[in-house]
N, C-alpha and C. Protein backbone atom coordinates (compact mmCIF):
# COMPACT_ATOMS: atom_id res chain seq x y z
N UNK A 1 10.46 -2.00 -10.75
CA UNK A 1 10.73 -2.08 -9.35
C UNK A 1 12.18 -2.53 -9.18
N UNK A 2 13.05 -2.03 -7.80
CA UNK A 2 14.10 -2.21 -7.86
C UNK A 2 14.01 -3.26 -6.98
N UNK A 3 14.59 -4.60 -7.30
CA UNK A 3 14.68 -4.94 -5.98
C UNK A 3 16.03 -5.92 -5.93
N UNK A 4 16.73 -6.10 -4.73
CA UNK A 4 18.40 -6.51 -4.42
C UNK A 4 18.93 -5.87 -5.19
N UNK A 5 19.05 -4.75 -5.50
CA UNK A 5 19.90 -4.25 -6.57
C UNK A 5 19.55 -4.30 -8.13
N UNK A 6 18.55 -4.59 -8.42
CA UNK A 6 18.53 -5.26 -10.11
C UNK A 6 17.01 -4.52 -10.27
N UNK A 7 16.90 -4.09 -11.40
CA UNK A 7 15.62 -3.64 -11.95
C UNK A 7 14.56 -4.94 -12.28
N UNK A 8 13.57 -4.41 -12.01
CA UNK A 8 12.43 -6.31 -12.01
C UNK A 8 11.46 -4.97 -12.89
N UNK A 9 10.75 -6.16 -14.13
CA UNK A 9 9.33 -5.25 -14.52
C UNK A 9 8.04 -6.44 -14.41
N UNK A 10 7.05 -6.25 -14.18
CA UNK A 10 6.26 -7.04 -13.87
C UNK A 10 5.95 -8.43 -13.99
N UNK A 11 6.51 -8.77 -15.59
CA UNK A 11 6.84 -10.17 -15.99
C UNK A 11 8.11 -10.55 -15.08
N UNK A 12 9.19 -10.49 -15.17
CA UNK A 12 10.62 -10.89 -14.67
C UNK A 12 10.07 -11.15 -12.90
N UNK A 13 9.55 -10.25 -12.18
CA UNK A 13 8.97 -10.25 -10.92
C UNK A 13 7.94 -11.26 -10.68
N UNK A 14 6.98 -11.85 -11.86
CA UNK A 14 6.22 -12.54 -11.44
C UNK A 14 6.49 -14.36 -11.74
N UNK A 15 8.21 -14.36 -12.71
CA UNK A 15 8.55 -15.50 -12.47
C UNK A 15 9.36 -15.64 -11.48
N UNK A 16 9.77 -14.88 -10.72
CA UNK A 16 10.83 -15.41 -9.81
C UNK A 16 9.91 -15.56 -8.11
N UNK A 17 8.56 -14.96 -8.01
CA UNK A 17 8.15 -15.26 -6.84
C UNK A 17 6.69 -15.97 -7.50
N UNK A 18 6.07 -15.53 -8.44
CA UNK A 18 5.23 -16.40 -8.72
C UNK A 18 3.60 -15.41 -8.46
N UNK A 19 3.99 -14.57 -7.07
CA UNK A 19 2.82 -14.18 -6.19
C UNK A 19 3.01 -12.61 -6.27
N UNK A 20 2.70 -11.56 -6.94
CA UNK A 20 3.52 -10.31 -6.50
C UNK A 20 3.30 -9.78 -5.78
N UNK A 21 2.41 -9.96 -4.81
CA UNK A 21 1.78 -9.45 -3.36
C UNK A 21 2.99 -9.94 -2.39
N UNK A 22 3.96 -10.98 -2.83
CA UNK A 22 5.33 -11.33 -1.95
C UNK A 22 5.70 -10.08 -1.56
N UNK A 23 6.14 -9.58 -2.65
CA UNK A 23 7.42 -8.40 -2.80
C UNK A 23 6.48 -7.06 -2.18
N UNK A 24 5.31 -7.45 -2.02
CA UNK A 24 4.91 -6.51 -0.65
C UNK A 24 3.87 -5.34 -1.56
N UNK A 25 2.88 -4.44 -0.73
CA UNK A 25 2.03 -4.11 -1.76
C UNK A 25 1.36 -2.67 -0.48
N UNK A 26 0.31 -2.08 -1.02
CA UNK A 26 -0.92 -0.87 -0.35
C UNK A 26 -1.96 -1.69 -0.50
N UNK A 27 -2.81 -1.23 0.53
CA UNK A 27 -4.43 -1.32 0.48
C UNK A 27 -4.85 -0.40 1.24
N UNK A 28 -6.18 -0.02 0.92
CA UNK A 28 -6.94 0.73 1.83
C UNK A 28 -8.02 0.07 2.58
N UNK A 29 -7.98 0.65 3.84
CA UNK A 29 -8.74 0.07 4.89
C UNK A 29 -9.44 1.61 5.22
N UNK A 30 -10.64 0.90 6.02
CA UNK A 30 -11.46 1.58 6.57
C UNK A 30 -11.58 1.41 8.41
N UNK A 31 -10.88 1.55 8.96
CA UNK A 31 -10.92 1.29 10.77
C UNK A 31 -12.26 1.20 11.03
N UNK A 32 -12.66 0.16 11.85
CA UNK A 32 -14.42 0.35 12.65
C UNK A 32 -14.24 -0.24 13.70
N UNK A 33 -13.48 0.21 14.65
CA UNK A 33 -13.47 0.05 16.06
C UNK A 33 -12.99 1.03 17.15
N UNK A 34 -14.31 1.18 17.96
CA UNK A 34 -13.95 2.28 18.98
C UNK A 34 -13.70 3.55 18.15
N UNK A 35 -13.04 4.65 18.98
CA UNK A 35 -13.27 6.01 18.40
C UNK A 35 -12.49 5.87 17.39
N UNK A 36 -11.73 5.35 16.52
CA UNK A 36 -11.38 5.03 15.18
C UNK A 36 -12.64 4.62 14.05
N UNK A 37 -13.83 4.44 14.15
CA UNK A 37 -14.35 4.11 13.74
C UNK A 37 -14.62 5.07 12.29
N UNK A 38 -14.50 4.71 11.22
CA UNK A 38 -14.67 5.37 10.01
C UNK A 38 -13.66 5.96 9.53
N UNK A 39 -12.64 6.06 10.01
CA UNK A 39 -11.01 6.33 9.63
C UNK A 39 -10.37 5.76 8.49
N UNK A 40 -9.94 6.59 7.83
CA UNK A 40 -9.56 5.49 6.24
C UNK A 40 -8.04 5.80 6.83
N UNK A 41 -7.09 4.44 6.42
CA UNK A 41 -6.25 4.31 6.69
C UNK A 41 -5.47 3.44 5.06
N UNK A 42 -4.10 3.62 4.99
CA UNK A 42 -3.69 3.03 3.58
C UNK A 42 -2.67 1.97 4.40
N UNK A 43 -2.69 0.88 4.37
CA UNK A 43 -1.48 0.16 4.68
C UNK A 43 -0.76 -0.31 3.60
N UNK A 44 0.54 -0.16 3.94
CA UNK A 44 1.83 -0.28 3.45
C UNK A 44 2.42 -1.86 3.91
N UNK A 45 3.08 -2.85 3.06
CA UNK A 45 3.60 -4.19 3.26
C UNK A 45 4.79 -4.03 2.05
N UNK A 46 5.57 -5.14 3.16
CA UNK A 46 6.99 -5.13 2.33
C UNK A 46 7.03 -6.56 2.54
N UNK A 47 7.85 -7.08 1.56
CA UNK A 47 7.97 -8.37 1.28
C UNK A 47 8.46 -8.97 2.39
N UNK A 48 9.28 -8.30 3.45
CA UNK A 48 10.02 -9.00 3.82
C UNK A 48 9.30 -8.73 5.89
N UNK A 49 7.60 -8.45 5.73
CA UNK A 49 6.60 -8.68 6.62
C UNK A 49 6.46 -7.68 7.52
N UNK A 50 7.00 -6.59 7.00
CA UNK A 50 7.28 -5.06 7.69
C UNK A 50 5.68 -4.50 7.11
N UNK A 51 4.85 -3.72 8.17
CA UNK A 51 3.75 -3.40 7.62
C UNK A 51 3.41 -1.93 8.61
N UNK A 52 3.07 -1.11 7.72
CA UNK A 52 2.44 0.15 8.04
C UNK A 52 1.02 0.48 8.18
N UNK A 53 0.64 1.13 9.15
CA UNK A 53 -0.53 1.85 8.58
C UNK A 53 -0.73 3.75 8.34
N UNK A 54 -0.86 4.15 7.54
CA UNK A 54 -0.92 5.76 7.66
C UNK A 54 -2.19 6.26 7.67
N UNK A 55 -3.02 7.12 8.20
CA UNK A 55 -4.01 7.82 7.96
C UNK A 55 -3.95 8.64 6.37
N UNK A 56 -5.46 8.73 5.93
CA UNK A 56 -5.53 9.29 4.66
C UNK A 56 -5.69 11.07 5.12
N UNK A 57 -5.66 11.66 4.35
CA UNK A 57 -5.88 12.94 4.26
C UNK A 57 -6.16 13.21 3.51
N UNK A 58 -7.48 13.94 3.27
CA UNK A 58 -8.84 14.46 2.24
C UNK A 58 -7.95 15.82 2.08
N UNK A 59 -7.86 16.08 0.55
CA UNK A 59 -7.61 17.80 0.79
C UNK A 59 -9.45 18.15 0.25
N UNK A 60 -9.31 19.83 0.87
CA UNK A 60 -10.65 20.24 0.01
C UNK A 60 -10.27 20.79 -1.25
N UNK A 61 -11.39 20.49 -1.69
CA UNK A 61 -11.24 21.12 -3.05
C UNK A 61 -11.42 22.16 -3.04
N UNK A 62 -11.52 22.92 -4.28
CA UNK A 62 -11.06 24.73 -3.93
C UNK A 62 -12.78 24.97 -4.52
N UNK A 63 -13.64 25.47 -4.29
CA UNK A 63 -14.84 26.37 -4.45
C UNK A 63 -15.08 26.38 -6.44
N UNK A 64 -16.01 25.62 -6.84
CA UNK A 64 -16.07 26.26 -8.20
C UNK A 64 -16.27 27.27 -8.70
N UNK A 65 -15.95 28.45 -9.60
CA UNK A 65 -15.58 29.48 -9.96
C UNK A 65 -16.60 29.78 -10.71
């Protein structure tokens, strides 16, 4: 991971914050409220408390042959 400029690998990253969920992370959620209800959604977090949410998108699979 790049971060301020400098390459971090998982050790080096986990002494300098301790927590690596700091430096910001994904999860998946499932929405259950109102017509959102059952909506998978992936949220996005950045260390610095900036947070996304995106909808998932299922592709289909193609027909077995």
């Amino acid at each position: 991971m790049k971060l301020y400029g400098r390459s971090h690998d998982r050790q080096s990253l986990a002494r300098h914050a301790g927590d690596l969920s700091a430096a910001g992370g994904v999860r998946s959620v499932v929405l259950d409220d109102g017509s959102e209800r059952g909506i998978r959604t992936l949220e996005f977090r950045t260390g610095g408390g900036l947070s996304a949410a995106r909808p998932v998108r299922h592709r289909r699979s193609a027909a077995p042959r």
